[in-house]
Protein backbone atom coordinates (compact mmCIF):
# COMPACT_ATOMS: atom_id res chain seq x y z
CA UNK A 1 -25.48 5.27 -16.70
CA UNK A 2 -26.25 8.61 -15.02
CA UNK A 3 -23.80 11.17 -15.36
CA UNK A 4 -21.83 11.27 -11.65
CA UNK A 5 -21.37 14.55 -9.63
CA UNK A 6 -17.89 16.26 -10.23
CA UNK A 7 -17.07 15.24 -6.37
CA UNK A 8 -17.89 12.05 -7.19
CA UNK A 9 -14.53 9.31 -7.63
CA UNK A 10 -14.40 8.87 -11.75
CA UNK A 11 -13.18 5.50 -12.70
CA UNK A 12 -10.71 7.64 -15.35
CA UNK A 13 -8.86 9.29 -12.29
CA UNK A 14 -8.84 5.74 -10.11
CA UNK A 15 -4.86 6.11 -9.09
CA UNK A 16 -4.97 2.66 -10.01
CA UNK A 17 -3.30 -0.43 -8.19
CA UNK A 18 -0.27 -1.56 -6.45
CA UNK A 19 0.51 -3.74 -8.93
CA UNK A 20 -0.02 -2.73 -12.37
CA UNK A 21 -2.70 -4.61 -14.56
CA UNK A 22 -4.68 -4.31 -17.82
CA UNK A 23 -7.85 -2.79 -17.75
CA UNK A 24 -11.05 -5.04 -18.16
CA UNK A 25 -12.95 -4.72 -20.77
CA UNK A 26 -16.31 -4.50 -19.41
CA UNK A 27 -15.98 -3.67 -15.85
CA UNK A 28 -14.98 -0.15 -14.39
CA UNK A 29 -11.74 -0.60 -11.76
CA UNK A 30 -14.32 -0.32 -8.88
CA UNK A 31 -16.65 -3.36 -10.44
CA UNK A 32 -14.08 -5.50 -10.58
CA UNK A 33 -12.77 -4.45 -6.89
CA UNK A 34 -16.33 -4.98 -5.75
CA UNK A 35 -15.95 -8.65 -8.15
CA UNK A 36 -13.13 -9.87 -6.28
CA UNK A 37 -14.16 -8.86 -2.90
CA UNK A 38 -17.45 -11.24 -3.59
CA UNK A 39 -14.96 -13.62 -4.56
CA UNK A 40 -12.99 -13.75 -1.69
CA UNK A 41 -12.24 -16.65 0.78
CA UNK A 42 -12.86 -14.03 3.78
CA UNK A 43 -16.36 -12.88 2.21
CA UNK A 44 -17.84 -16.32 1.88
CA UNK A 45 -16.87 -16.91 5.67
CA UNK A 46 -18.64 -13.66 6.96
CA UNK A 47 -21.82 -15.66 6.72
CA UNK A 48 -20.90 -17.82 9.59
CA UNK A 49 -19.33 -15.08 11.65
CA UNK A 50 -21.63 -13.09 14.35
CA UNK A 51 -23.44 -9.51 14.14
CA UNK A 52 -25.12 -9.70 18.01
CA UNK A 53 -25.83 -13.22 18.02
CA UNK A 54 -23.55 -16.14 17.93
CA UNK A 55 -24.46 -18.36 15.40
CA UNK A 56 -25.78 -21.36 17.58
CA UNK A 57 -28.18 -18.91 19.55
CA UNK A 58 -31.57 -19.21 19.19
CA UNK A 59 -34.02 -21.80 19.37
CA UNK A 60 -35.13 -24.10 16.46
CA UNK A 61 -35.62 -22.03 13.29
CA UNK A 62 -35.84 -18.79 15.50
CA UNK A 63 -31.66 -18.53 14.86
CA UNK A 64 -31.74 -18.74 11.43
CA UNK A 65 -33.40 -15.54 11.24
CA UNK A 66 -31.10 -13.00 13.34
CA UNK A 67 -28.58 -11.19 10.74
CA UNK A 68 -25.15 -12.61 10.94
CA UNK A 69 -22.09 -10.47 9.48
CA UNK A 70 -22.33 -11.13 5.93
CA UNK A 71 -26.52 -10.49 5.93
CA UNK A 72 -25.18 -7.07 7.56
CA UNK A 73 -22.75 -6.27 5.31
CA UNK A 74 -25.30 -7.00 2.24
CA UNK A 75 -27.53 -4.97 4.18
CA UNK A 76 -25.17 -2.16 4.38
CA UNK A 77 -23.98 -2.33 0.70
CA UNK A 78 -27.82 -1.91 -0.34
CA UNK A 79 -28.15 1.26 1.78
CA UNK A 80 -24.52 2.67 0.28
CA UNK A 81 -25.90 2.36 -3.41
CA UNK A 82 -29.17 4.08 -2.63
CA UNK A 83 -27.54 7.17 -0.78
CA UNK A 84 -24.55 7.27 -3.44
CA UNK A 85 -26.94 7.12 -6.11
CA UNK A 86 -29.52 9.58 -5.00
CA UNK A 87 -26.51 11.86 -4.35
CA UNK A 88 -24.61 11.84 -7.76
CA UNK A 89 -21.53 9.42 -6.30
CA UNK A 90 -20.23 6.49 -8.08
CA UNK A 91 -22.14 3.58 -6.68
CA UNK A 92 -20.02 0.52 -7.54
CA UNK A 93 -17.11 2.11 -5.09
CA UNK A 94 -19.59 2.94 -2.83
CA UNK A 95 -20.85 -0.55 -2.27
CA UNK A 96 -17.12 -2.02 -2.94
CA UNK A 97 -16.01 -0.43 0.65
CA UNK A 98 -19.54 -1.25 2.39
CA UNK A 99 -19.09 -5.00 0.98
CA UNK A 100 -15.34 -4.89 2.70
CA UNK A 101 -15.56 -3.02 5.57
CA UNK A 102 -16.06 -6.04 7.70
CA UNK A 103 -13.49 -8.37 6.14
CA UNK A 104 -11.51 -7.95 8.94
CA UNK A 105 -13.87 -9.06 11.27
CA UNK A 106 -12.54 -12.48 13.45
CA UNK A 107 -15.66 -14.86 15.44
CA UNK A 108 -18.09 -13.36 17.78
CA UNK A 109 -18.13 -10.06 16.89
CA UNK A 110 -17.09 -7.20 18.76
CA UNK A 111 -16.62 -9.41 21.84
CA UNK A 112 -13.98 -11.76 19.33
CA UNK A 113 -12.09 -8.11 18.77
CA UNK A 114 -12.06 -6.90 22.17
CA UNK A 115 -10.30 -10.39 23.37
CA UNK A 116 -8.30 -9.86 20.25
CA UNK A 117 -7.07 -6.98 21.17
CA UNK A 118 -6.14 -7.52 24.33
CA UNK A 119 -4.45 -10.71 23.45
CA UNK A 120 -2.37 -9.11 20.87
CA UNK A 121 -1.46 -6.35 23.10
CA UNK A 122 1.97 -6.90 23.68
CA UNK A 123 2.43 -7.33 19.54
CA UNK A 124 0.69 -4.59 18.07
CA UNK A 125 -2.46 -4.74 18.68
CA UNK A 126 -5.37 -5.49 17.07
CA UNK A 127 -8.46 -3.75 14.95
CA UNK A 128 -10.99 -5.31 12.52
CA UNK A 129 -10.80 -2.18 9.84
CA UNK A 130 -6.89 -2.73 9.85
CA UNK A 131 -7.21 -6.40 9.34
CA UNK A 132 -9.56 -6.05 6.48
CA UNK A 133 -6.69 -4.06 4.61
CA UNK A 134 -4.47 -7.26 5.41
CA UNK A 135 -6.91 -9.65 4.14
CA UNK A 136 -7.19 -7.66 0.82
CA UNK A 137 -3.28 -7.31 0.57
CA UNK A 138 -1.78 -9.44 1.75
CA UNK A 139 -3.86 -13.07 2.90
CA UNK A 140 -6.23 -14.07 0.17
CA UNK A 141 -3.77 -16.05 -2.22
CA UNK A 142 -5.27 -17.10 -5.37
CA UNK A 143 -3.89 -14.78 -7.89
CA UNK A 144 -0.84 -16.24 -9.89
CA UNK A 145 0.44 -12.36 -9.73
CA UNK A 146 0.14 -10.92 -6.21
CA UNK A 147 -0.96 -11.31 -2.63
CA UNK A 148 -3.92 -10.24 -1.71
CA UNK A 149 -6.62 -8.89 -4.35
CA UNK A 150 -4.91 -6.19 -5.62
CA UNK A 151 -7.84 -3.35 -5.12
CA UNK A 152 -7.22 0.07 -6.32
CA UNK A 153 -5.76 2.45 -4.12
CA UNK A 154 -10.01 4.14 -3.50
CA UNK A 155 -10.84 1.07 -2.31
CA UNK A 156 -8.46 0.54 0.48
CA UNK A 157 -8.29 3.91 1.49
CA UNK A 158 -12.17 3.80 1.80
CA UNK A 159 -11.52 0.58 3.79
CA UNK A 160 -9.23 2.36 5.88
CA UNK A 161 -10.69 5.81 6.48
CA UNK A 162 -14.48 5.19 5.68
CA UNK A 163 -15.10 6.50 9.75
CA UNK A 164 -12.92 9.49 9.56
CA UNK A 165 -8.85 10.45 9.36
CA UNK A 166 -6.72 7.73 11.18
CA UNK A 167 -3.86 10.47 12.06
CA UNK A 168 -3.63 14.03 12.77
CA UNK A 169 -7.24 15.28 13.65
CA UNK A 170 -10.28 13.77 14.48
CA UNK A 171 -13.44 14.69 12.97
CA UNK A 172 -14.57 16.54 16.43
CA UNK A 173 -11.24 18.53 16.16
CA UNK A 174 -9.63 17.08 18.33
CA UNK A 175 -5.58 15.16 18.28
CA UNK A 176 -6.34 11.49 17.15
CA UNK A 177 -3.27 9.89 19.49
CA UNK A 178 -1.53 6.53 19.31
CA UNK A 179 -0.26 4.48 17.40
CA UNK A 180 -1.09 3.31 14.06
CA UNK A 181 -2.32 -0.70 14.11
CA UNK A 182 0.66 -2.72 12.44
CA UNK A 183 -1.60 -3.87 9.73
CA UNK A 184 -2.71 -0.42 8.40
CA UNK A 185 0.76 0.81 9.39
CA UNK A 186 2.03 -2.15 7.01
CA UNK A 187 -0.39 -1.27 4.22
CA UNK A 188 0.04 2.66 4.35
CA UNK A 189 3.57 1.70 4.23
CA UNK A 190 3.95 0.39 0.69
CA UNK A 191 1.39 3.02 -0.44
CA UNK A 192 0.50 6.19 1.17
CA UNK A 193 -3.13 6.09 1.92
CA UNK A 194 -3.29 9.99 2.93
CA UNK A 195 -4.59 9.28 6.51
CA UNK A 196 -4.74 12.16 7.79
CA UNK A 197 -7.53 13.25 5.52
CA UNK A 198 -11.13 12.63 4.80
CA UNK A 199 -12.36 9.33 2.73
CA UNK A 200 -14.25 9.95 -0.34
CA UNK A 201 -17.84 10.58 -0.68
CA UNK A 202 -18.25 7.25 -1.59
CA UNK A 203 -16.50 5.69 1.49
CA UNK A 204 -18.48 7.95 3.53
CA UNK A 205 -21.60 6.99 2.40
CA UNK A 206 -20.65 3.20 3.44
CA UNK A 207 -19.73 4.27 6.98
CA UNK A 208 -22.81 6.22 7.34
CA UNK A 209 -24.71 3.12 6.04
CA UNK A 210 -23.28 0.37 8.46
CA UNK A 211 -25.04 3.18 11.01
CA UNK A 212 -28.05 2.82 9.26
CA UNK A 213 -28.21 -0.73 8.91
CA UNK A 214 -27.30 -1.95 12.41
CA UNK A 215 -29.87 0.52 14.07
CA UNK A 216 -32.44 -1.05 11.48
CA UNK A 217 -31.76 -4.62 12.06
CA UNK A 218 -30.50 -5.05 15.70
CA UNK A 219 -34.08 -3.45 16.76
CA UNK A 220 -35.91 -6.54 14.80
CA UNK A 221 -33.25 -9.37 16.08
CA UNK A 222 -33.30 -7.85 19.44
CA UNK A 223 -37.21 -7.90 19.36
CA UNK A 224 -37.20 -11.39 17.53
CA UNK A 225 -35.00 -12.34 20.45
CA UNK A 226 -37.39 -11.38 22.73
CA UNK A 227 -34.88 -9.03 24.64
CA UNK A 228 -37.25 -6.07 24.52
CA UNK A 229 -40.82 -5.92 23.06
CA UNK A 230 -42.42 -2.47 20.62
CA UNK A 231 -44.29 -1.63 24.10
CA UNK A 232 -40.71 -0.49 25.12
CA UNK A 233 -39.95 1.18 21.82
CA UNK A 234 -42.75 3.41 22.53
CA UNK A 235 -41.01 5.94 24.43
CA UNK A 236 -37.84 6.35 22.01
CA UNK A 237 -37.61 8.89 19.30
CA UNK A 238 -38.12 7.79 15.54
CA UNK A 239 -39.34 4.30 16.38
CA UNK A 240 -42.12 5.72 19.29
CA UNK A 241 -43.84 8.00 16.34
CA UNK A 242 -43.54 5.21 14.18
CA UNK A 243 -45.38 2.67 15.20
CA UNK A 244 -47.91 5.30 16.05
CA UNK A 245 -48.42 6.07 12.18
CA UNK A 246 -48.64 2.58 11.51
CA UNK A 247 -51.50 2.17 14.33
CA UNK A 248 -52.96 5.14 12.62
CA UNK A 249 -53.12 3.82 9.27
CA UNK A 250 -53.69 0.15 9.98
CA UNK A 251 -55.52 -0.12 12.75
CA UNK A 252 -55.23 -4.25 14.10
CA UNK A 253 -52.65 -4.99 11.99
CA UNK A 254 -51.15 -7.97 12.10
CA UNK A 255 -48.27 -7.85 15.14
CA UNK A 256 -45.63 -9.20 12.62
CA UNK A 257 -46.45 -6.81 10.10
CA UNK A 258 -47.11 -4.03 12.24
CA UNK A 259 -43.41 -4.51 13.85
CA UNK A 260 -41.38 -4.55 9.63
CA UNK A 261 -44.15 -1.66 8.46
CA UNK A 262 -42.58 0.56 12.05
CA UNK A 263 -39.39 -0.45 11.37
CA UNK A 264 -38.76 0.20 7.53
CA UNK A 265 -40.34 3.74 8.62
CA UNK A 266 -37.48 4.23 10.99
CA UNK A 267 -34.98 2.89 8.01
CA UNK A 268 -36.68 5.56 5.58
CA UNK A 269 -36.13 8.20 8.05
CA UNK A 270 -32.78 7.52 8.46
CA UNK A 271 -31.87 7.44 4.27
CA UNK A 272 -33.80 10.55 3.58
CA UNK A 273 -32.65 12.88 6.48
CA UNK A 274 -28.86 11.91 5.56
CA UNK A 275 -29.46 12.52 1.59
CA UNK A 276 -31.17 15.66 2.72
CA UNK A 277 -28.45 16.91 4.80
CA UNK A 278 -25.53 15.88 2.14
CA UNK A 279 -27.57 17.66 -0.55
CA UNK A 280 -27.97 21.01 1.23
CA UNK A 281 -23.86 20.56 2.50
CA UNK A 282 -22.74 20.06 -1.37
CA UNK A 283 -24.90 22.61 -2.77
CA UNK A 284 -23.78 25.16 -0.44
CA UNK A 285 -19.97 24.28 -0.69
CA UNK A 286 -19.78 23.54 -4.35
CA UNK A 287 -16.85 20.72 -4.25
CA UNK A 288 -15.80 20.20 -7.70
CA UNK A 289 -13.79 16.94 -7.23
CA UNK A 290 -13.33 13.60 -5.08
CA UNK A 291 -9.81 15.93 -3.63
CA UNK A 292 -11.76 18.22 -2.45
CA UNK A 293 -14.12 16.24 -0.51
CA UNK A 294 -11.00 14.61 0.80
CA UNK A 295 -9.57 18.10 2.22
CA UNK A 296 -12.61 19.12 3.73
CA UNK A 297 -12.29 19.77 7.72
CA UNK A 298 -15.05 16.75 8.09
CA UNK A 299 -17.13 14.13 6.62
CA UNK A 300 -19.81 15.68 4.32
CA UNK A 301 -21.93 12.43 4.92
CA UNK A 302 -23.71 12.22 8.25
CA UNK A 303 -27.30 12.72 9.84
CA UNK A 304 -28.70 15.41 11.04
CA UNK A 305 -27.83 17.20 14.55
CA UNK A 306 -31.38 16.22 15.55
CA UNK A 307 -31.46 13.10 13.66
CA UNK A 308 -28.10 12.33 15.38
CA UNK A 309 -28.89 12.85 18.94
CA UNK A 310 -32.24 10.87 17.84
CA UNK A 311 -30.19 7.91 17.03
CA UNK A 312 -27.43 7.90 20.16
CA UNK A 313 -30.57 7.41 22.55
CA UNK A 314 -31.73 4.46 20.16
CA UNK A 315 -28.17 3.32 20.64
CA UNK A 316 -28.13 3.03 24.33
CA UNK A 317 -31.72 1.79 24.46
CA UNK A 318 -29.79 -0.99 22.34
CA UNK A 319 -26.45 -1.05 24.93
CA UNK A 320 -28.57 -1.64 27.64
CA UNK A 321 -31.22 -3.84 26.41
CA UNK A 322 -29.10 -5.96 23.88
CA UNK A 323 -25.77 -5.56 23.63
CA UNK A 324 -25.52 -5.78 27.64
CA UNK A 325 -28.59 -8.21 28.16
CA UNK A 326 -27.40 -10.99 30.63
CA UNK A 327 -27.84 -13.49 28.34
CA UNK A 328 -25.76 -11.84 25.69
CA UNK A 329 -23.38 -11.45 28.74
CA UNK A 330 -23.07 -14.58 29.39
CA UNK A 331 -22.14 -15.66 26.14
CA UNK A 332 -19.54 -13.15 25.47
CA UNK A 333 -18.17 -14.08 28.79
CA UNK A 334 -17.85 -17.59 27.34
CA UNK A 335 -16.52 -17.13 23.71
CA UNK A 336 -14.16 -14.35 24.97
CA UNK A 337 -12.92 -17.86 27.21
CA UNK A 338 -12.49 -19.19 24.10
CA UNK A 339 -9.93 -17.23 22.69
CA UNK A 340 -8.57 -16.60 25.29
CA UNK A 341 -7.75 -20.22 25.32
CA UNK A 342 -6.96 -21.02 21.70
CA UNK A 343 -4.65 -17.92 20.86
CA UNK A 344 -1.99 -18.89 23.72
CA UNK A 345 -2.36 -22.41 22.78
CA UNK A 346 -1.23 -22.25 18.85
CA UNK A 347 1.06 -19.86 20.13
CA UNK A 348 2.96 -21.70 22.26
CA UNK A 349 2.09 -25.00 20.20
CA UNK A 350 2.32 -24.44 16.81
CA UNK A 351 2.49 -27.77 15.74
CA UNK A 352 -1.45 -27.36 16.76
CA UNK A 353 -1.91 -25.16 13.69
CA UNK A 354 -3.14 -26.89 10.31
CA UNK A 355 -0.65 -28.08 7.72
CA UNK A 356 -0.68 -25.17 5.47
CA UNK A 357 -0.18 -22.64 8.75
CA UNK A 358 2.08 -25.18 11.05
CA UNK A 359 5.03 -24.67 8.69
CA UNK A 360 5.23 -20.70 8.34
CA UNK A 361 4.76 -20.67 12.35
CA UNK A 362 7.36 -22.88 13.27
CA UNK A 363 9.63 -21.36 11.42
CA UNK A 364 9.15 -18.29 12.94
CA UNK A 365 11.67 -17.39 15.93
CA UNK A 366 10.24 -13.22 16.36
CA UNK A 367 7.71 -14.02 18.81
CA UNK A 368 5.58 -11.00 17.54
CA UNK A 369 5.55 -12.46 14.12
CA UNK A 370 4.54 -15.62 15.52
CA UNK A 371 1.43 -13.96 17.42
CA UNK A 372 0.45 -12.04 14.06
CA UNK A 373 0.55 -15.45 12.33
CA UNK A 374 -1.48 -16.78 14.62
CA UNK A 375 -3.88 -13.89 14.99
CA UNK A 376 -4.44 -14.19 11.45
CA UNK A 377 -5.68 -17.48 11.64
CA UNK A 378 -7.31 -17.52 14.63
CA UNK A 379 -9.32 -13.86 13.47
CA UNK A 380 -10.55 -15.64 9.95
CA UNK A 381 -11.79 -18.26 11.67
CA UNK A 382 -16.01 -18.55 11.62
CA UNK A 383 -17.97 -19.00 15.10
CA UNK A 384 -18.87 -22.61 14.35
CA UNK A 385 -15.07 -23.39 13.72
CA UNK A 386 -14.05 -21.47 16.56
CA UNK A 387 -16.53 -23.67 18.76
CA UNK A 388 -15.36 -26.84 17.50
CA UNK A 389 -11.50 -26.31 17.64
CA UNK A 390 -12.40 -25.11 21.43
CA UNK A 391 -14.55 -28.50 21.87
CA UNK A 392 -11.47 -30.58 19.70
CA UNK A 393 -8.42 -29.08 21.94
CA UNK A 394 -9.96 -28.97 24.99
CA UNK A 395 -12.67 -31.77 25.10
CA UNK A 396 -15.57 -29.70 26.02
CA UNK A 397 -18.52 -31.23 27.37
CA UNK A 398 -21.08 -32.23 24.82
């Protein structure tokens, strides 16, 4: 194994975990963190759970080829052990965070934690990050031992802070204002997670590697979708010059393999220019540990000011086009319905919940720890199980 970088987290100094256990034998403390997260109920379920597209999208075999949140977060973990790799970091804790960072995720998406949120507004809230540190503490139950998986204290702080300090300041410099989400609030509660400081390296490089991967792969579903087409890619930075090099080089290519040759340019672009600009930031402020990436006054991972400003009009080529399309609309208008059906009814009906959650509810009489039962099983829930409780308790059409 290469030597790691002296910012880099060592497995020797891992602060270890909340409760205490013996040391494996042939795994490192961030292996075996990265084992159990693979071994997870919530990890298996991310592969029916949307990115953009709800599962039953798509026409014929055409849906079985748009990412869905676990092919993103595999995605993502690739990308993290590249960049920690080429930059001297320890890879396994690298991809550990990427490979949890979306645990927390409940059905459709982004729309699923928007309704979420506002449905758990009067009890704390609601955030996907936070309710990834809850899965991993507190909600997968198969160890005779503990709740949760017991990760080492790296790992859920990189879960936690992987985009930046949750308290104190933001990475622009500005107050970060509010308050914390119960979960984390819960978590950083029975160990102090340091939020108001940077993540490691490592959990850096998996938040700058979710950016990579979703600008990557919503630009092929959203073209496989048929949303947008490369003639209006042409304009946009990166992905405009692009496909030019590939016309250049293979003239009458193939339109299939003219589209993945443009696109896994735009991909390399994106890994080199933020190895590039981490490289020339460490070399020029010489951290010589994991702390003192932690106390810097922001992330030492990121893209380039060009690169950056490159990438925000990619994203709202992709807000407009995708993310907003009318018939993306339209079905976030309808699974948002959803929830906003099915939360209030197990609430108010718990008796509706399955066996092994109908008992803990009803014998809850705090209304707010009733709703944060109930949001944890409604948020684990997959699309396709969403969409048939809806269709079981309230005898949708066919």
């Amino acid at each position: 194994m290469t030597a790691l970088a002296p910012y880099a987290c060592q497995p020797a100094d891992s602060r270890g975990r909340l409760h205490d256990e013996s040391l494996s034998t042939f795994r490192s403390p961030w292996q075996r963190d990265r084992d159990r997260i693979i071994h997870s109920s919530a990890f298996r379920r991310l592969k029916h759970k949307t990115q953009v597209f709800v599962e039953h999208d798509g026409e014929g075999y055409r849906g079985d080829y748009f990412r869905t949140r676990l092919t993103h977060t595999i995605e993502v973990a690739q990308v993290a052990r590249t960049i920690a790799g080429a930059l001297g970091l320890n890879t396994d804790l690298a991809e550990t965070v990427a490979l949890a960072h979306d645990l927390g995720h409940p059905p459709f998406g982004h729309t699923g934690e928007d309704a979420l949120a506002a449905l758990m507004a009067p009890y704390g809230g609601f955030d996907h990050n936070a309710q990834a540190l809850r899965i991993v503490t507190r909600l997968e139950r198969h160890y005779a031992d503990f709740d949760g998986l017991n990760l080492t204290w790296e790992s859920l702080e990189g879960i936690a802070k992987h985009n930046g300090p949750i308290v104190g300041t933001s990475p622009t410099g500005g107050p970060i204002t509010g308050p914390l989400p119960y979960a984390l609030a819960d978590v950083n509660a029975l160990w102090d997670l340091e939020l108001h400081t940077n993540a490691s390296a490592e959990a850096q490089v998996a938040a700058v590697a979710d950016d990579v991967a979703y600008n990557h792969h919503d630009l092929h579903d959203g073209l496989r979708a048929g949303l947008f087409t490369e003639a209006d890619l042409a304009e946009l930075p990166v992905i405009g010059p692009a496909f030019a090099e590939v016309d250049r080089r293979y003239p009458g290519l193939d339109p299939t393999r003219r589209r993945y040759e443009a696109l896994r340019r735009v991909f390399g672009v994106m890994v080199e220019d933020v190895i590039a600009v981490a490289q020339n930031r460490l070399a020029g402020l010489q951290p010589q540990s994991a702390d003192d990436i932690r106390a810097m006054d922001g992330p030492i991972i990121r893209f380039s000011k060009p690169l950056y400003q490159n990438i925000k009009a990619i994203k709202s080529f992709l807000f407009q086009r995708m993310y907003r399309a009318p018939s993306v609309v339209v079905e976030r208008t309808h699974v948002t319905q959803m929830l906003h059906d099915l939360f209030p009814l197990y609430l108010d009906h718990p008796d509706r919940l399955p066996d092994q959650w109908r008992a803990a509810a009803v014998a809850l009489n705090d209304p707010t720890e009733r709703a944060r039962l109930v949001l944890d099983y409604v948020a684990g829930m997959t699309d396709r199980y969403a969409i048939a409780e809806h269709q079981r308790l309230f005898h949708d059409a066919p």
